[in-house]
C-alpha atoms as a PDB file:
ATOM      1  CA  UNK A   1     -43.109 -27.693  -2.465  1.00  0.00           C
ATOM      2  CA  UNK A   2     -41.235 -27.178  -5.619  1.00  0.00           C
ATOM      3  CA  UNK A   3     -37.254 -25.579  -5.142  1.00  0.00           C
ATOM      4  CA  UNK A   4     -36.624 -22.097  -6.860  1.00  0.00           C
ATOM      5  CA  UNK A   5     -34.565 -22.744  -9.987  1.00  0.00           C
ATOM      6  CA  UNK A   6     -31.785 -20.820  -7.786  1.00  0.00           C
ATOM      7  CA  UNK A   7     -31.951 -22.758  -4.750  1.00  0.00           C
ATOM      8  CA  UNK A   8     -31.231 -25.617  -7.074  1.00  0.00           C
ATOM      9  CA  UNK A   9     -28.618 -23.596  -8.317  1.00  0.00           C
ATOM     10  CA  UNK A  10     -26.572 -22.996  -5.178  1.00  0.00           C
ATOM     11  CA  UNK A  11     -27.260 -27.000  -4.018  1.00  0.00           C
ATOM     12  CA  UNK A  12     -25.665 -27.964  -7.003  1.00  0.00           C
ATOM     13  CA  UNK A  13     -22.712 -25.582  -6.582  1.00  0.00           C
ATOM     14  CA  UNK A  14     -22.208 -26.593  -2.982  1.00  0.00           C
ATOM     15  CA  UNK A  15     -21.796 -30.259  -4.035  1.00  0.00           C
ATOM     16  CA  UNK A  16     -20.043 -29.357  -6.327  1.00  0.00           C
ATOM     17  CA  UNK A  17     -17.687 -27.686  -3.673  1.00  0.00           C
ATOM     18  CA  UNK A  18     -17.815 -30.599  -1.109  1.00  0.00           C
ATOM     19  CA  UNK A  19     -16.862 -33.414  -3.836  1.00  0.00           C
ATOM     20  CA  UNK A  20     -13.732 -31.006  -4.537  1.00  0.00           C
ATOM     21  CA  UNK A  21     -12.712 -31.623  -1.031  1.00  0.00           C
ATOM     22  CA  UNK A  22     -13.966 -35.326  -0.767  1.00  0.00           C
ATOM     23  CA  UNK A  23     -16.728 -34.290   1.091  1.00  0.00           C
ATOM     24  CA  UNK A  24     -20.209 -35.254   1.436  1.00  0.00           C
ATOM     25  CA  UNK A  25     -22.606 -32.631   0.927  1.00  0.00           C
ATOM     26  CA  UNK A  26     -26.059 -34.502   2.515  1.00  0.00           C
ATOM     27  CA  UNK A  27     -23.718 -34.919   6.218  1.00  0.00           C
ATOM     28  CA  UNK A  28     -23.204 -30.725   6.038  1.00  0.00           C
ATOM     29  CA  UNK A  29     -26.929 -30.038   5.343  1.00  0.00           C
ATOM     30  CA  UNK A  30     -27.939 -32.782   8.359  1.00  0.00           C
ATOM     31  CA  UNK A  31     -25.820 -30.540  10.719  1.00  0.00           C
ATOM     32  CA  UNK A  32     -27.712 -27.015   9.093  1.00  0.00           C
ATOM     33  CA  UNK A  33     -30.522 -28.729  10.098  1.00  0.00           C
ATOM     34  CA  UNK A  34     -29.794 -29.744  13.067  1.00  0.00           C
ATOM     35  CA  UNK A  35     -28.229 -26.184  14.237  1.00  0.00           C
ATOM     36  CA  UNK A  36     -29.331 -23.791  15.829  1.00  0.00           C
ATOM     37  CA  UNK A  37     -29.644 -20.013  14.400  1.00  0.00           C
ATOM     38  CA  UNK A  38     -27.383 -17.554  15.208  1.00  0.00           C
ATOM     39  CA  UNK A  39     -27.590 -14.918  17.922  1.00  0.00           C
ATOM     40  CA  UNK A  40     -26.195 -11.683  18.236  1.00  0.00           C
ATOM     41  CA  UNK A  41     -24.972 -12.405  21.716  1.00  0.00           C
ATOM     42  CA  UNK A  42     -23.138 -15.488  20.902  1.00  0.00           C
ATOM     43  CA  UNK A  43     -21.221 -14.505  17.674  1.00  0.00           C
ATOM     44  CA  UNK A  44     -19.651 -11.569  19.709  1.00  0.00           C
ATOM     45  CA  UNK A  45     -19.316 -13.798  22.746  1.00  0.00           C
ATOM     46  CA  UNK A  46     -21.085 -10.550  25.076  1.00  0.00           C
ATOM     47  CA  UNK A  47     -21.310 -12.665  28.241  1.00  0.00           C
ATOM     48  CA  UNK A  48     -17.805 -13.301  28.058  1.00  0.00           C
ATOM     49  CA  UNK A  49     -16.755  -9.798  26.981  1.00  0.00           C
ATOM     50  CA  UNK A  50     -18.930  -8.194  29.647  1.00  0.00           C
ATOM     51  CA  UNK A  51     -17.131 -10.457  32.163  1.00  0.00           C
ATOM     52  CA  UNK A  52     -13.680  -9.414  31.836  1.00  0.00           C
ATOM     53  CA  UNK A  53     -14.615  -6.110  33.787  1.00  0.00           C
ATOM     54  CA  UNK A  54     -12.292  -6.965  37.344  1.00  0.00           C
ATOM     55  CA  UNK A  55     -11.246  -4.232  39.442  1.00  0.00           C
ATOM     56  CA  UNK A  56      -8.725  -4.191  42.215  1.00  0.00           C
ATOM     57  CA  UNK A  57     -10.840  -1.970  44.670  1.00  0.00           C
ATOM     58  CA  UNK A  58     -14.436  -0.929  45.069  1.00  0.00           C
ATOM     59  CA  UNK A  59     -13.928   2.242  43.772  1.00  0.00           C
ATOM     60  CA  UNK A  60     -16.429   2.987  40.908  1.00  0.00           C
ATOM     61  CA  UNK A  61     -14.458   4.787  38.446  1.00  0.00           C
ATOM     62  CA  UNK A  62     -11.932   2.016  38.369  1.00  0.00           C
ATOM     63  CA  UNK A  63     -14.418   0.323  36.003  1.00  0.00           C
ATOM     64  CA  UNK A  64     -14.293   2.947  33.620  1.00  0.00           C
ATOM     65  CA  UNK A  65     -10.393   2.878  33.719  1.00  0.00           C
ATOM     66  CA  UNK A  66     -10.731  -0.939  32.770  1.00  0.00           C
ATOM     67  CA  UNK A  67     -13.474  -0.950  29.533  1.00  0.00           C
ATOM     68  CA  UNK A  68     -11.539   2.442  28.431  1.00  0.00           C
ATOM     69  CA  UNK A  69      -8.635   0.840  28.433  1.00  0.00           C
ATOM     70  CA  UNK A  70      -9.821  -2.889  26.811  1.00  0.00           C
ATOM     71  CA  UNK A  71     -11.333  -0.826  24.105  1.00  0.00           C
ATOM     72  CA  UNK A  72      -8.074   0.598  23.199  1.00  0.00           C
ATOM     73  CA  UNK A  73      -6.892  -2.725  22.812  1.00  0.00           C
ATOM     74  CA  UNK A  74      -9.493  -3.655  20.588  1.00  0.00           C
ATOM     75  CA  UNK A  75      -8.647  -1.132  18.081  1.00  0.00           C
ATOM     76  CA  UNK A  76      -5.064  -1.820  18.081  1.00  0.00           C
ATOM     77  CA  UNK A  77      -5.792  -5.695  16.836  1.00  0.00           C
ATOM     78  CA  UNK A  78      -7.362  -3.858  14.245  1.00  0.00           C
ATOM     79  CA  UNK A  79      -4.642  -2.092  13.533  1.00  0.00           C
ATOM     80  CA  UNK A  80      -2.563  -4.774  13.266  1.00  0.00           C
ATOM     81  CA  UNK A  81      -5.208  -6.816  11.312  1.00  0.00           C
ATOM     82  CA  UNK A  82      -4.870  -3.913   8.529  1.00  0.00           C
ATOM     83  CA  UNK A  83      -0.357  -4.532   8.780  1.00  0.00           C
ATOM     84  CA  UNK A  84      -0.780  -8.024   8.580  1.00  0.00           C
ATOM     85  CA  UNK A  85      -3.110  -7.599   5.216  1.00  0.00           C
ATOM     86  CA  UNK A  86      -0.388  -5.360   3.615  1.00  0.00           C
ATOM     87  CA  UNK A  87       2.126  -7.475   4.457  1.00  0.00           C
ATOM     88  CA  UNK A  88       0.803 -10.716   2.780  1.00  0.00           C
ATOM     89  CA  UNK A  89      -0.414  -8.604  -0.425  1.00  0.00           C
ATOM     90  CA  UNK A  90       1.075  -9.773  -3.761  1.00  0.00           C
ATOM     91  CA  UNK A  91       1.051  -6.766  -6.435  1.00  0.00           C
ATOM     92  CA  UNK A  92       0.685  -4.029  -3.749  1.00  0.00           C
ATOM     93  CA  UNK A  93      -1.010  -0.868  -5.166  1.00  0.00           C
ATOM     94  CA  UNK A  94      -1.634   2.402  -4.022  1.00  0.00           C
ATOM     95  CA  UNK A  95      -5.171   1.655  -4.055  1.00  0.00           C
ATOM     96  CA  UNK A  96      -4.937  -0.819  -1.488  1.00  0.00           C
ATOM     97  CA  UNK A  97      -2.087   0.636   0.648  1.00  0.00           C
ATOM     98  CA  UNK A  98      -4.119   4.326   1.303  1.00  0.00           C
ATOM     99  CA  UNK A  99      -6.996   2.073   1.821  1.00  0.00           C
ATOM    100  CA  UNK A 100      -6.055  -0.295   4.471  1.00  0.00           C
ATOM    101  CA  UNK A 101      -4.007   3.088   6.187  1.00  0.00           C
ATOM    102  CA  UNK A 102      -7.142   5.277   5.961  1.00  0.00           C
ATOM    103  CA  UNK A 103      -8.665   2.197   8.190  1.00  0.00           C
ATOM    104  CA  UNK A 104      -6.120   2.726  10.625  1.00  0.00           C
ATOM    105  CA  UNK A 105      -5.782   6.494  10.705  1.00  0.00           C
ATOM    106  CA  UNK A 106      -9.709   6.254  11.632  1.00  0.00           C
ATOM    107  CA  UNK A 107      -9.128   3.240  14.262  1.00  0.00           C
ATOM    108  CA  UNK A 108      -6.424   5.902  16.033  1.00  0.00           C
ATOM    109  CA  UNK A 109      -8.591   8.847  15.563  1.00  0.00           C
ATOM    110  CA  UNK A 110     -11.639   7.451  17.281  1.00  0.00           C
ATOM    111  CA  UNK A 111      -9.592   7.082  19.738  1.00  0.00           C
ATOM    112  CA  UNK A 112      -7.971   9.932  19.988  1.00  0.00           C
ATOM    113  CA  UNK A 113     -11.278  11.585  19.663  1.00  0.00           C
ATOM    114  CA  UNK A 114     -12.712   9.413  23.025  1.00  0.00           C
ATOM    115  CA  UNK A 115     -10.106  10.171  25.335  1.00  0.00           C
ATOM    116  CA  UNK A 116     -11.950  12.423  26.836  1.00  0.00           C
ATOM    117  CA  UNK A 117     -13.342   9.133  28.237  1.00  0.00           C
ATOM    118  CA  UNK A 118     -10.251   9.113  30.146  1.00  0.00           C
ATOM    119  CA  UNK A 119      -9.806  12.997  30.725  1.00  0.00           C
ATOM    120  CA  UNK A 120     -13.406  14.504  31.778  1.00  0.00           C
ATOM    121  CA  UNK A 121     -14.731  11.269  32.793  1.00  0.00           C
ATOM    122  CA  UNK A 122     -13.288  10.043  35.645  1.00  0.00           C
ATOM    123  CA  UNK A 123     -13.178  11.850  39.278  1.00  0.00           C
ATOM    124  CA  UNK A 124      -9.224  12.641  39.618  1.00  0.00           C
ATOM    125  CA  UNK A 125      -9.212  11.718  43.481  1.00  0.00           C
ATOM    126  CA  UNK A 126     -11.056   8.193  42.511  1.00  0.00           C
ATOM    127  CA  UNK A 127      -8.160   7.924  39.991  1.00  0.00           C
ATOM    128  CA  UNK A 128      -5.058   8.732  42.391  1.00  0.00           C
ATOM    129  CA  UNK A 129      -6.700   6.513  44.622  1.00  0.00           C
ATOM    130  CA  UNK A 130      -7.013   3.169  42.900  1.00  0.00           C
ATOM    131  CA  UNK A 131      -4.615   3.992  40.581  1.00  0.00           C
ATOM    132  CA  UNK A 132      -1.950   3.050  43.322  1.00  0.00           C
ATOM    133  CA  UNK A 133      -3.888  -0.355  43.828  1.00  0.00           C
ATOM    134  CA  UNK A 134      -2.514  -1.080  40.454  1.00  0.00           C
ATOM    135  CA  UNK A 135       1.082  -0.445  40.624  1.00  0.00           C
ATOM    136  CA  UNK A 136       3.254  -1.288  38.842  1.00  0.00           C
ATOM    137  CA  UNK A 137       1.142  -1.872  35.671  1.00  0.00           C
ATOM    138  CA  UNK A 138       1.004   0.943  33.287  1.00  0.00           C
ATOM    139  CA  UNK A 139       0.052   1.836  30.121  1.00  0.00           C
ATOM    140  CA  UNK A 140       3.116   1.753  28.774  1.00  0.00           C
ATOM    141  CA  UNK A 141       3.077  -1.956  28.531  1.00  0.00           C
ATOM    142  CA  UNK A 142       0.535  -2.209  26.139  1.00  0.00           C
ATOM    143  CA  UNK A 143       2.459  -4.458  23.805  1.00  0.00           C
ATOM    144  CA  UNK A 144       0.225  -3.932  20.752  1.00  0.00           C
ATOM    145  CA  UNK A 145       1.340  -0.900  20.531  1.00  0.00           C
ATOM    146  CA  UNK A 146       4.603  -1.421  20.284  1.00  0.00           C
ATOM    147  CA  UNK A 147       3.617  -3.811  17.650  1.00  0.00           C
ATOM    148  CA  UNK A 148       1.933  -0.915  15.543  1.00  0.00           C
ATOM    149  CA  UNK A 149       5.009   0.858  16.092  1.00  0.00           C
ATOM    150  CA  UNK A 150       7.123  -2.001  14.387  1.00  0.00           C
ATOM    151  CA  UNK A 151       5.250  -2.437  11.561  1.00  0.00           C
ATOM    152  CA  UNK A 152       4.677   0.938  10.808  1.00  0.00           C
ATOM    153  CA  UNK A 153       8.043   2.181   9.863  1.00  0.00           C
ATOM    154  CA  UNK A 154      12.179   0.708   9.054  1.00  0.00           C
ATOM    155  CA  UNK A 155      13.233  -0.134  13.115  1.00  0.00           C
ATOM    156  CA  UNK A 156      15.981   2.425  12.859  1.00  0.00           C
ATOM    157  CA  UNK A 157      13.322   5.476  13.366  1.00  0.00           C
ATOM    158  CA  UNK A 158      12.440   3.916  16.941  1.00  0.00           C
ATOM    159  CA  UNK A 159      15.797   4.039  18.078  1.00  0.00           C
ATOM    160  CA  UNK A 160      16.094   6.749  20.838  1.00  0.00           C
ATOM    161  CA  UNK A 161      17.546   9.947  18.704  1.00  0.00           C
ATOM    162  CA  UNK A 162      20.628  10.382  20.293  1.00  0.00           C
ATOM    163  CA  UNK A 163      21.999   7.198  18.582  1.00  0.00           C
ATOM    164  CA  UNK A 164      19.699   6.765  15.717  1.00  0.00           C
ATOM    165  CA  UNK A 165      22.088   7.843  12.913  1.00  0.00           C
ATOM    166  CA  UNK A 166      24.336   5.341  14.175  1.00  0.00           C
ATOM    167  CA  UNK A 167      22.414   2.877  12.396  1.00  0.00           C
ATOM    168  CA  UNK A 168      21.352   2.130   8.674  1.00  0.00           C
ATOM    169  CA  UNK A 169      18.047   2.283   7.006  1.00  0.00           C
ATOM    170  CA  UNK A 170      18.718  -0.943   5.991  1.00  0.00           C
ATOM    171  CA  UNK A 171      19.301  -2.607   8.750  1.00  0.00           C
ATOM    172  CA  UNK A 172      20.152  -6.883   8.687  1.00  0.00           C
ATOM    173  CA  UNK A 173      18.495  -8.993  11.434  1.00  0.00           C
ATOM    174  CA  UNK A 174      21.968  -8.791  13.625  1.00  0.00           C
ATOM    175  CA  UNK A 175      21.650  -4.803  13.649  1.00  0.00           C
ATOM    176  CA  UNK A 176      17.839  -4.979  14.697  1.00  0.00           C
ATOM    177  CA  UNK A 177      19.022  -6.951  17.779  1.00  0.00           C
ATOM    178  CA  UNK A 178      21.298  -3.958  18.475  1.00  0.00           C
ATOM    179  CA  UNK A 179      19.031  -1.248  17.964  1.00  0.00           C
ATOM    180  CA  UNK A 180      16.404  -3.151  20.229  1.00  0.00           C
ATOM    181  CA  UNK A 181      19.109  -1.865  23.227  1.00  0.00           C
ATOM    182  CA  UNK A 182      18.507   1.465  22.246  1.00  0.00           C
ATOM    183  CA  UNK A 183      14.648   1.557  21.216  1.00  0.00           C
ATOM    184  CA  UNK A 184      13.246   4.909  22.393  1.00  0.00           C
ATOM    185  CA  UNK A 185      11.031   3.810  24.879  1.00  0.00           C
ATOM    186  CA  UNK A 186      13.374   2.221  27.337  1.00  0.00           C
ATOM    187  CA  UNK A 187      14.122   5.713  28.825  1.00  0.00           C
ATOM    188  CA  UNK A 188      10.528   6.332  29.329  1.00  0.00           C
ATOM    189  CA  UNK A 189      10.652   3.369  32.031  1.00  0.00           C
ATOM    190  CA  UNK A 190      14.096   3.703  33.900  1.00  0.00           C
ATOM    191  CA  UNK A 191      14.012   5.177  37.280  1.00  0.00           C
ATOM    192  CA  UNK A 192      15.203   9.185  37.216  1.00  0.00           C
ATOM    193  CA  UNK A 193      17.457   8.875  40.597  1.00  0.00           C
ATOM    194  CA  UNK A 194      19.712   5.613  39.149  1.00  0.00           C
ATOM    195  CA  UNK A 195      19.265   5.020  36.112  1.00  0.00           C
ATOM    196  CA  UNK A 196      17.820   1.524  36.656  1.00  0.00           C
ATOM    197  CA  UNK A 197      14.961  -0.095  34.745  1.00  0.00           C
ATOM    198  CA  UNK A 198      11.728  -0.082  36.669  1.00  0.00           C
ATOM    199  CA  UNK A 199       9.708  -3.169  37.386  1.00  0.00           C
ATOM    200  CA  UNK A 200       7.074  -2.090  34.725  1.00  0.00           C
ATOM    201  CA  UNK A 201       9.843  -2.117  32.226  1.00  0.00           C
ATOM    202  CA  UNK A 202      11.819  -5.292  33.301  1.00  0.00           C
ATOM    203  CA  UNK A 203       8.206  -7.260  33.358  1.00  0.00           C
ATOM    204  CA  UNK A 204       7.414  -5.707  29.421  1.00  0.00           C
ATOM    205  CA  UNK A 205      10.336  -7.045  28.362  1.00  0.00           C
ATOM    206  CA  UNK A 206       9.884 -10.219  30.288  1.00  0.00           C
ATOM    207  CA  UNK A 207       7.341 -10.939  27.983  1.00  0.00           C
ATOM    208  CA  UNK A 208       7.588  -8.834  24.959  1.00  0.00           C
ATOM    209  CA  UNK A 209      11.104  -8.278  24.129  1.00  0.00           C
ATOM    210  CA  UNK A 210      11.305 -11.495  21.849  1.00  0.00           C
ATOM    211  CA  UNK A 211       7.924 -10.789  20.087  1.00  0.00           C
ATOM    212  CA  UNK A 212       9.253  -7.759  19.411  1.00  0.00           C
ATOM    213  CA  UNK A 213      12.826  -8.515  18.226  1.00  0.00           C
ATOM    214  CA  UNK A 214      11.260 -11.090  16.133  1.00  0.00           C
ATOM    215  CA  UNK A 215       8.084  -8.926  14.915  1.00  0.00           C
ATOM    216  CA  UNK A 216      10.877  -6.366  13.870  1.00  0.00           C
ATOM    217  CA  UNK A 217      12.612  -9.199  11.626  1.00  0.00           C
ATOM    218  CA  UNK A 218       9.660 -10.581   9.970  1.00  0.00           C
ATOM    219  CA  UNK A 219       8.213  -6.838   9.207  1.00  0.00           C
ATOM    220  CA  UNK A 220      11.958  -5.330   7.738  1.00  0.00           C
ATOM    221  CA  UNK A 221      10.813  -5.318   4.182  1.00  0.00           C
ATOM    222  CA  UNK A 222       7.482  -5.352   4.664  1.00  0.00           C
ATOM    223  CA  UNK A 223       7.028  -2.723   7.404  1.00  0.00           C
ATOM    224  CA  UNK A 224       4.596   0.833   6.075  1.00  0.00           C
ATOM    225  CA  UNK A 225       7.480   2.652   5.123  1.00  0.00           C
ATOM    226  CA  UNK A 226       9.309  -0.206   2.875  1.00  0.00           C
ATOM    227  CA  UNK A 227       5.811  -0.896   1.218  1.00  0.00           C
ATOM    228  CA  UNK A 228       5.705   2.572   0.619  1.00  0.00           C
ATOM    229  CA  UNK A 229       9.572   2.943  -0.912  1.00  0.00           C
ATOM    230  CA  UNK A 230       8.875  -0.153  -2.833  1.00  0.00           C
ATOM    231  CA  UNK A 231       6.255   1.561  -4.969  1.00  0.00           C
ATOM    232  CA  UNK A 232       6.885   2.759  -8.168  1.00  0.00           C
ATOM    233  CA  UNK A 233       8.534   6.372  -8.078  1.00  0.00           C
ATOM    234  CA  UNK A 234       5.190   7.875  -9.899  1.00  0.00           C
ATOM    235  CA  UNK A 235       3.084   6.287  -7.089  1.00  0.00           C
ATOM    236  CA  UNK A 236       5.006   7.236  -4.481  1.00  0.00           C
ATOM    237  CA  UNK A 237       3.542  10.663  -5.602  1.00  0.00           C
ATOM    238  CA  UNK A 238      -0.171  10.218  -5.092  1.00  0.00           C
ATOM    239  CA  UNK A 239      -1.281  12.741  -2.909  1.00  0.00           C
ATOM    240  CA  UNK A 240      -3.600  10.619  -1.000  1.00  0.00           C
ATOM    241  CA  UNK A 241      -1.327   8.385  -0.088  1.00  0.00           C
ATOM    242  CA  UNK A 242       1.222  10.787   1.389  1.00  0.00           C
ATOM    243  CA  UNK A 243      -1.304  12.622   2.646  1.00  0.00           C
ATOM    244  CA  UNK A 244      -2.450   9.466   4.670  1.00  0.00           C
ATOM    245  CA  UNK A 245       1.157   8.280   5.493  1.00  0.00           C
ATOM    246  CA  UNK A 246       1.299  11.808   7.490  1.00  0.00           C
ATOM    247  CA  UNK A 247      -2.468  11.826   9.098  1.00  0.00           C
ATOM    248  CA  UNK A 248      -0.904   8.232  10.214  1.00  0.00           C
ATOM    249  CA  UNK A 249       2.374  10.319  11.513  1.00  0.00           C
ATOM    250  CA  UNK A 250       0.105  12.666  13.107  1.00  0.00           C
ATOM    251  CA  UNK A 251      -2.107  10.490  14.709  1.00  0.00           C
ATOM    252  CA  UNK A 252       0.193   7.737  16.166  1.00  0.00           C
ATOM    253  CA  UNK A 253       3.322   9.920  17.310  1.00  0.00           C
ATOM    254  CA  UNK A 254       1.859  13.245  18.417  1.00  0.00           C
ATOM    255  CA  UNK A 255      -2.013  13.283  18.569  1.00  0.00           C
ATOM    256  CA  UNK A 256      -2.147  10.233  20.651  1.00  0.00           C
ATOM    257  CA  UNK A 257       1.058  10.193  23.447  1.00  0.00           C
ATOM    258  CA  UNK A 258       0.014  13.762  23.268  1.00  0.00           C
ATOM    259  CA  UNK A 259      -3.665  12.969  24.459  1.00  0.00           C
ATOM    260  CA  UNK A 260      -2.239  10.653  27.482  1.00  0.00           C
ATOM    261  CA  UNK A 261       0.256  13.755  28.304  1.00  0.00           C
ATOM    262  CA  UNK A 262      -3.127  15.687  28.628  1.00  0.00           C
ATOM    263  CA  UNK A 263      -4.781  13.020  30.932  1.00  0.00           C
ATOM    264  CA  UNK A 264      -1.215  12.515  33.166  1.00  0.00           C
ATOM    265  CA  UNK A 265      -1.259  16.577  33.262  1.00  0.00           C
ATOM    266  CA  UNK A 266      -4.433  16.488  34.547  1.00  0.00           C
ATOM    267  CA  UNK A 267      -4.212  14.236  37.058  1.00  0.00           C
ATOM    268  CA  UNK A 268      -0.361  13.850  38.145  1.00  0.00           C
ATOM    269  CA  UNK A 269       1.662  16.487  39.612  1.00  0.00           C
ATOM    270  CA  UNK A 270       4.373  17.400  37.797  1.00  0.00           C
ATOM    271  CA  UNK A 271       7.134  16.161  40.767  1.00  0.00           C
ATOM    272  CA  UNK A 272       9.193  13.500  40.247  1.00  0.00           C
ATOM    273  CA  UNK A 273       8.143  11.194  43.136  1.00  0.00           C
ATOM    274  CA  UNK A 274       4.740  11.383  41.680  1.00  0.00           C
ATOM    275  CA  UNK A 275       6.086   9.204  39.227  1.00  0.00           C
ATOM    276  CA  UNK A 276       5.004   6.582  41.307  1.00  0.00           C
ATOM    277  CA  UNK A 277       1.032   6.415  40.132  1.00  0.00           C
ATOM    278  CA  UNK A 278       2.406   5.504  36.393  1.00  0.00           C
ATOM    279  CA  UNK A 279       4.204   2.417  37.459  1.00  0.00           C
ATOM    280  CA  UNK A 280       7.277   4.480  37.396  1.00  0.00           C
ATOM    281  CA  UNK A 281       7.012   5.583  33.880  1.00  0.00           C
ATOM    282  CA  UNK A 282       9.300   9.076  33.177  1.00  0.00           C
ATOM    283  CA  UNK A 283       6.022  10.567  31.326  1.00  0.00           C
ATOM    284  CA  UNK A 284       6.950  14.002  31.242  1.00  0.00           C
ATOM    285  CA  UNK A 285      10.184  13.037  29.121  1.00  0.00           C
ATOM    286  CA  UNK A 286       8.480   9.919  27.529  1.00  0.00           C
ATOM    287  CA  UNK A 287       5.419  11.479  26.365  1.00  0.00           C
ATOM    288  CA  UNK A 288       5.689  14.648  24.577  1.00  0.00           C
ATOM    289  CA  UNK A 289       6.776  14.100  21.151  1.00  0.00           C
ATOM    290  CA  UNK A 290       9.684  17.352  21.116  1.00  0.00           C
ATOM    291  CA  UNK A 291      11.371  15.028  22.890  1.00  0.00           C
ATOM    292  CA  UNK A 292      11.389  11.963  21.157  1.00  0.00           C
ATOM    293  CA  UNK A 293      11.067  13.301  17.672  1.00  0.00           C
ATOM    294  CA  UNK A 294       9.712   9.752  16.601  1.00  0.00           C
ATOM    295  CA  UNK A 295       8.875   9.775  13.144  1.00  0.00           C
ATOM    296  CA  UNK A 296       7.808   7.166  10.770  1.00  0.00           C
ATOM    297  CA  UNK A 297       7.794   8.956   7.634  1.00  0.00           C
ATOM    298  CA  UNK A 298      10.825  11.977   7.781  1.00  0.00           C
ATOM    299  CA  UNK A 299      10.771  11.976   4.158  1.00  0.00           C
ATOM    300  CA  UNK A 300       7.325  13.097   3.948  1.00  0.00           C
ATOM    301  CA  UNK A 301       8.042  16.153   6.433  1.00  0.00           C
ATOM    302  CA  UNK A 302      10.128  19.542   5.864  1.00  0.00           C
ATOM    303  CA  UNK A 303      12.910  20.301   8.401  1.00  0.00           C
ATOM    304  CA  UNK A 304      11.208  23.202   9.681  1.00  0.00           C
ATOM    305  CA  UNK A 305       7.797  21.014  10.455  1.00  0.00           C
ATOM    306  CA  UNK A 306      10.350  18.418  11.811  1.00  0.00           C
ATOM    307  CA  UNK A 307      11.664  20.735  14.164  1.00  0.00           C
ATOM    308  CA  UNK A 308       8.707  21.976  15.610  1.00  0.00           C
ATOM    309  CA  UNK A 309       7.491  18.432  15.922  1.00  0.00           C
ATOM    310  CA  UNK A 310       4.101  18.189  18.401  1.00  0.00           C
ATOM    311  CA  UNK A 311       5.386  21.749  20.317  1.00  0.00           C
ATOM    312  CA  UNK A 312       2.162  23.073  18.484  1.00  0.00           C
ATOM    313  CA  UNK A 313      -0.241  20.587  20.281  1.00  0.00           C
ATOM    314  CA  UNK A 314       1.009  20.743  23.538  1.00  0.00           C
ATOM    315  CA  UNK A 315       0.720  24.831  23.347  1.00  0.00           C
ATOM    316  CA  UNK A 316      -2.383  24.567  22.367  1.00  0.00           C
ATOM    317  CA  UNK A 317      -4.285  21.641  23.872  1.00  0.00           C
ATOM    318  CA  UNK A 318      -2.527  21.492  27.075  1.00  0.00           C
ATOM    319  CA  UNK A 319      -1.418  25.390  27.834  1.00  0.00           C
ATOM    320  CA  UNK A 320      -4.358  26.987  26.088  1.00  0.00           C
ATOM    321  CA  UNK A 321      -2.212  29.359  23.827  1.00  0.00           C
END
């Protein structure tokens, strides 16, 4: 049988490639021929990922606690696929920033659009039950998050906002070490009665705090917000892009802590030794966002919308007014 002129074509292109890396192109097409094909199964690695279901009890909606929850995780590496790309971009444009933060306003909003997963879906006295059986992990550990977090804005705007004025914009390596004392969610893990940090929080930092520390380093120039200032003055301007940059705000600081405040409404009394079924996790002074007024972008916001930061949410999804 006689090759297509472009079958030819490519042959000659992929020698050409192999030579260029003193390779030799007959040994790569022995192995093509020798491989199998491809299956759907394998690329994604499904008997693995439908493996990595294991709950502590025998409760049945423990297993939707678990995939809801490994899900979530999922998105965030894509999240922090789309940082990484901005990060390593040479000739940034606003083109390519609004892009790559469109992706991740959608990652957060499908999210934030499933949690429902989490609120309707599960029977609440299933959840109280083996929720206990898990203690003290908690959501709040989810280091990836954290990671978004860092790489979303300059570190001084996750310092708790007692003390965040203390600080500089433009902060050197020695000051992010010293604002890492006071990020703002340290208080969300410390127990109410002492003061102490709960086990949740001393085992996070256990194994985050450097990550972090160092995460906030590497990303000081090259975090959302310095990308962002480090556009021309004119592009800083585009609508779409600011537009984006506050859907982002939105999304990450109100619509989504504000979606877990739902769930732990839901299914938590509101007493403090209740506390207990979130690992020990303060939520109803960690989660709404009135409190924390954590924002990535204040530049982008007027003081009025500042002040009423997430309060409109919370009256409307949670209190039905």
């Amino acid at each position: 049988m006689e090759l297509k002129p472009e079958i030819i074509h490519r042959i000659k292109l992929l020698d050409a490639k192999y030579q260029a890396m003193g390779q030799d192109l007959s040994s790569y097409l022995d192995g093509l021929l020798y491989a199998d094909y491809l299956t759907y199964w394998d690329y994604i690695h499904l008997d693995t990922l439908l493996s990595l279901q294991s709950p502590k009890t025998n409760i049945p909606d423990e297993k939707i606690f678990i995939m809801y929850h490994q899900v979530t995780e999922l998105y965030f590496k894509l999240c922090l696929h789309e940082y990484n790309q901005l990060a390593e971009k040479e000739n940034l444009d606003v083109k390519f920033l609004t892009a790559r933060i469109t992706r991740i306003n959608r990652y957060f909003e499908a999210l934030i659009t499933s949690f429902d997963i989490m609120v309707d879906g599960m029977d609440p006295q299933q959840f109280l039950k083996f929720r206990m059986s898990l203690l003290p992990a908690s959501g709040f550990q989810s280091g990836q998050y954290r990671m978004i977090e860092i790489c979303s804005t300059t570190f001084k705007h996750l310092v708790a906002k007692d003390v965040r004025e203390t600080f500089s914009d433009d902060a050197d390596e020695n000051q992010i070490e010293k604002m890492y004392e006071h990020i703002y969610w340290k208080a969300g893990a410390t127990e109410l009665s002492s003061g102490k940090k709960t086990l949740t929080l001393v085992q996070f930092e256990e194994k985050y705090q450097e990550q972090f520390i160092q995460l906030a380093k590497k990303f000081r120039k090259t975090n959302l917000l310095s990308l962002y200032k480090s556009l021309p003055e004119a592009d800083q301007q585009d609508e779409k892009l600011k537009l984006a940059l506050r859907q982002m705000d939105v999304n990450v600081n109100i619509n989504w802590p504000l979606s877990h405040y739902k769930s732990a409404v839901r299914y938590l009394q509101k007493d403090p030794e209740d506390i207990a079924a979130t690992g020990g996790t303060n939520w109803q002074k960690y989660l709404p966002p009135r409190f924390q007024k954590r924002i990535f972008y204040p530049e982008l916001w007027s003081e009025e919308e500042i002040a009423e930061w997430g309060k409109a949410w919370v009256k409307t999804v949670v209190f039905n007014k």
